[in-house]
Protein backbone atom coordinates (compact mmCIF):
# COMPACT_ATOMS: atom_id res chain seq x y z
CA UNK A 1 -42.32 -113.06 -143.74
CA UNK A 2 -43.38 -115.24 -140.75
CA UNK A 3 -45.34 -113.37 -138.50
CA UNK A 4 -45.12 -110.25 -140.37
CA UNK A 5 -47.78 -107.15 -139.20
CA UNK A 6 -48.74 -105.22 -141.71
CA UNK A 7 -51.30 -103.03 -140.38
CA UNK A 8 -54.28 -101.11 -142.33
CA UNK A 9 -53.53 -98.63 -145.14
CA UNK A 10 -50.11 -99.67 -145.63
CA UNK A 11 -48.82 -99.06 -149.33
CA UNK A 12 -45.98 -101.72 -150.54
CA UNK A 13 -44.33 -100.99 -154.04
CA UNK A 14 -42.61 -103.76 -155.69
CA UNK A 15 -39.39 -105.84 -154.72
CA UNK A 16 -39.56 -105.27 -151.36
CA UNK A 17 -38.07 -107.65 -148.48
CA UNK A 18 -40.09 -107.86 -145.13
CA UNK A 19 -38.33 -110.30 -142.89
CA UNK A 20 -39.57 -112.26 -140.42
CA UNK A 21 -41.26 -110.81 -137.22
CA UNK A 22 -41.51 -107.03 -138.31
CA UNK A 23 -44.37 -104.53 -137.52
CA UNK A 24 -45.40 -101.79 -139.62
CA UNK A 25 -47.62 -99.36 -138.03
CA UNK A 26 -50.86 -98.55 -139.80
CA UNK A 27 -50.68 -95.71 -142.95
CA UNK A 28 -47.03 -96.90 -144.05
CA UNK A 29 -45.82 -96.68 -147.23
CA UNK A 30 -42.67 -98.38 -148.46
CA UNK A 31 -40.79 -97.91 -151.90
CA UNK A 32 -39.57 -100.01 -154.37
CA UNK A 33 -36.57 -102.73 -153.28
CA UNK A 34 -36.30 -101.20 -149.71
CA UNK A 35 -35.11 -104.05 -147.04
CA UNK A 36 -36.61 -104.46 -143.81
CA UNK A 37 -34.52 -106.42 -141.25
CA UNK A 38 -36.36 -109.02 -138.83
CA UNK A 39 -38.35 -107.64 -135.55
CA UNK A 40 -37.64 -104.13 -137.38
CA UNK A 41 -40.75 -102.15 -136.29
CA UNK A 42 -41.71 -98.86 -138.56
CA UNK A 43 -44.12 -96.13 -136.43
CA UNK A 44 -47.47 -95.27 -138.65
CA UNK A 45 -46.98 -92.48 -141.05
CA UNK A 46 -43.62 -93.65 -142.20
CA UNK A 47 -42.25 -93.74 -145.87
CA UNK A 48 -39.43 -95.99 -146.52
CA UNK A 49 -36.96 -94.71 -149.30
CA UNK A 50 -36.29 -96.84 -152.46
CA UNK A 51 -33.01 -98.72 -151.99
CA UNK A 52 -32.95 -98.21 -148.25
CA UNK A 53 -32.26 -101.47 -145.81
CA UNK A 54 -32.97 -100.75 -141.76
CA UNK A 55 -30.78 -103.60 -139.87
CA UNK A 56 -32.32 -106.37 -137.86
CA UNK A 57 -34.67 -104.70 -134.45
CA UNK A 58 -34.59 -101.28 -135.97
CA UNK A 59 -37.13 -99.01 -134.87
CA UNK A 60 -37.95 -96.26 -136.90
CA UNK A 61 -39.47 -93.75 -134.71
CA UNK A 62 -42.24 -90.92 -135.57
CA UNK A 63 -39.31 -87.92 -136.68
CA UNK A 64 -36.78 -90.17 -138.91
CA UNK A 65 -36.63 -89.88 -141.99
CA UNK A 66 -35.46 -93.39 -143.98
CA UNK A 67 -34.34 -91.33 -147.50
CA UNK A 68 -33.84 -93.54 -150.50
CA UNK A 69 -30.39 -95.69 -150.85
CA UNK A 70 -29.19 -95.81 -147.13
CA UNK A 71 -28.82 -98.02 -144.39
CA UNK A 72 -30.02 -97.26 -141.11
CA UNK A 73 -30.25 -99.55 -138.04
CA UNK A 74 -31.09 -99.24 -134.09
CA UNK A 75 -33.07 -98.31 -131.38
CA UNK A 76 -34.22 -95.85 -131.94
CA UNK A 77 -32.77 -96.08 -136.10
CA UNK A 78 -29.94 -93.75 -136.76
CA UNK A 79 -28.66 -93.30 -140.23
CA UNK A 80 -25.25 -95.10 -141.31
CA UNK A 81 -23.91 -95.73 -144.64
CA UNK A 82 -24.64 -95.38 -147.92
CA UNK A 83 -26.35 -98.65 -149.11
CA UNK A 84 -23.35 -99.13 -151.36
CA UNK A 85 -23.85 -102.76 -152.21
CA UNK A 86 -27.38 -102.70 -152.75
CA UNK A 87 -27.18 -99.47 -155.07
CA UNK A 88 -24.17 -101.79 -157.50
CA UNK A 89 -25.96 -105.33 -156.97
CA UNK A 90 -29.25 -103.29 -158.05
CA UNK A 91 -27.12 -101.12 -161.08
CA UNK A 92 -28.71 -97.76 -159.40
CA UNK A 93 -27.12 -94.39 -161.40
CA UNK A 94 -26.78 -91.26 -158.83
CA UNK A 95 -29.41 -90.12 -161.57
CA UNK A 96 -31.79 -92.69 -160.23
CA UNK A 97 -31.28 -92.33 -156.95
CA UNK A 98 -32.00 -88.62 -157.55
CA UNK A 99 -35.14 -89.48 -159.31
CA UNK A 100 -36.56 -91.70 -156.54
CA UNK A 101 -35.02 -88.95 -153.38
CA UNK A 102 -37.54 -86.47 -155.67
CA UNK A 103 -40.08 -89.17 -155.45
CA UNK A 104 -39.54 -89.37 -152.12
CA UNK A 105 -39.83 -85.92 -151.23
CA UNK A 106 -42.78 -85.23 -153.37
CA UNK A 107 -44.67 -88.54 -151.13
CA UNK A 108 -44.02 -86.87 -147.90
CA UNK A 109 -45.82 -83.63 -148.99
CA UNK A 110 -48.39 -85.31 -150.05
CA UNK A 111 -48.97 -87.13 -147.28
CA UNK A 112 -48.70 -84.38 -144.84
């Protein structure tokens, strides 16, 4: 992660990729084995879903919402796909990816 920011009261849970060159703005919190494409930059506040990738200079902006197992990529990041390879490389269950969608959920009233 060459010249990765990763500014103050950020939260990172395990497996995660940060590429080189991206930002994340302070009070972010990404979930486990979530992707982050180089010179992607994330706006403070943000949670990033389990299982999620955002594409190379994504920006996810204050409103988006990056839910668990999807790819989104852009400027500003729009939703695609289903992270279909990542969900079978990773053996993810629809169960799990409930589970962690709940998780996800659950984060963002917390955080509120």
């Amino acid at each position: 992660m060459n010249s990765t920011t990763i500014d103050h009261d950020c939260e990172l849970e395990n497996n995660i990729i940060l590429s080189s060159n991206v930002t994340l703005g302070g009070n972010v919190y990404i979930m486990n084995n979530a992707q982050i494409g180089i010179k992607s930059s994330v706006h403070q506040n943000q949670i990033i879903g389990s299982y999620s990738m955002l594409g190379m200079h994504s920006f996810v902006t204050k409103k988006l919402l990056v839910t668990p197992g999807f790819i989104f990529y852009g400027k500003p990041a729009k939703k695609v796909k289903k992270n279909l390879i990542g969900l079978k490389r990773n053996n993810i269950s629809v169960d799990i990816i409930k589970k962690e969608t709940k998780r996800f959920n659950d984060l963002i009233k917390i955080r509120k």
